[in-house]
Protein backbone atom coordinates (compact mmCIF):
# COMPACT_ATOMS: atom_id res chain seq x y z
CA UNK A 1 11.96 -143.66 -41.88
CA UNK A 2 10.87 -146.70 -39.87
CA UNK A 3 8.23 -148.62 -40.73
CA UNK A 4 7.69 -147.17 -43.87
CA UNK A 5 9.00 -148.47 -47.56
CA UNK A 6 7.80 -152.13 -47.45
CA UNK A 7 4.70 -154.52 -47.42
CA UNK A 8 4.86 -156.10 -44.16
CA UNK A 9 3.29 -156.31 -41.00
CA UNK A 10 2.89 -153.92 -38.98
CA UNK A 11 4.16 -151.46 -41.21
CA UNK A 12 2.98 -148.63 -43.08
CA UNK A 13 1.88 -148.97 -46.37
CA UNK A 14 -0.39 -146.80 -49.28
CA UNK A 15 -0.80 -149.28 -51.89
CA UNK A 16 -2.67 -147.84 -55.53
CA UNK A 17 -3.99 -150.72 -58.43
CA UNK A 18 -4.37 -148.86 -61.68
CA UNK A 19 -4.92 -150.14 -65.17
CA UNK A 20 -2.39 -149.35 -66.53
CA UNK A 21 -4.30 -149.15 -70.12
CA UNK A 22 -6.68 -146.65 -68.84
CA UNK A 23 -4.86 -144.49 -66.44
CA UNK A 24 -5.58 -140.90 -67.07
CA UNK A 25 -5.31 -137.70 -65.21
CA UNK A 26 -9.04 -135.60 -65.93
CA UNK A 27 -8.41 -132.50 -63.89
CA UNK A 28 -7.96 -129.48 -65.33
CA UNK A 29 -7.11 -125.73 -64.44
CA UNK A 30 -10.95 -124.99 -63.95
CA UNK A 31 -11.94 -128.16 -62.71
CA UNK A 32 -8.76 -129.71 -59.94
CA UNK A 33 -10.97 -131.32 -57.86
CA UNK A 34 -11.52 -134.31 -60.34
CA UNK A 35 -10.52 -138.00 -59.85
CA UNK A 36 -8.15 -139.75 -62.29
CA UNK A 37 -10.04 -142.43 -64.26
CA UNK A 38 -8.14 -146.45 -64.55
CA UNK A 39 -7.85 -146.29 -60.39
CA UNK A 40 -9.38 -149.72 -59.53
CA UNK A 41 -8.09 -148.73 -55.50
CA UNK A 42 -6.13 -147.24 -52.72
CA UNK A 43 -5.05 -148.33 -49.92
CA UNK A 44 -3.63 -145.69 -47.22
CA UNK A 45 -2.32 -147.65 -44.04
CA UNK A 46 -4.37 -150.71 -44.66
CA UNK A 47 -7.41 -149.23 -45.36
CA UNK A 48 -9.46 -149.13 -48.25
CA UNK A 49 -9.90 -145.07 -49.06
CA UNK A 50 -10.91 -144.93 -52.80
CA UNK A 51 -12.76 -147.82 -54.64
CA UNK A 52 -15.54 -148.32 -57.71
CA UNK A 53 -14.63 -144.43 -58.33
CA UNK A 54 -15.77 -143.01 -54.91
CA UNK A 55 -13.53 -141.58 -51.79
CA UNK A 56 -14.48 -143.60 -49.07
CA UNK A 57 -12.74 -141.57 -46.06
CA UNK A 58 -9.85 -139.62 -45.86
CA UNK A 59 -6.75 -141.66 -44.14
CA UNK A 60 -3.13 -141.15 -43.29
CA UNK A 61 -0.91 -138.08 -42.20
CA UNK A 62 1.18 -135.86 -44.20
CA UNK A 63 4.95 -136.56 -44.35
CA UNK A 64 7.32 -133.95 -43.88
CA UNK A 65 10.81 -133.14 -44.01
């Protein structure tokens, strides 16, 4: 797909930082909607969506086959 698979300009890119020491999934089968703790931040298309714990806005478009 064009434009997608690298870090470069004008491209488009979802880029995640985690700690990798305290990465952790904390859903569960009652509770899915939870986020997973040791995400310092996303970025979906070169904007910042989730940082300091909180979803900022929702970005991007699904991809499909």
């Amino acid at each position: 797909m064009k434009g997608r698979g690298v870090l470069e300009e004008g491209a488009f890119a979802d880029i995640t930082v985690i700690d990798a020491a305290t990465i952790k999934g904390n859903a569960t089968v009652e509770n899915p909607n939870q986020f997973s703790s040791g995400i310092d931040l996303v970025m979906v298309n070169g904007k910042v969506v989730f940082k300091g714990g909180k979803l900022l806005e929702r970005s991007g478009v699904a991809i499909k086959n």
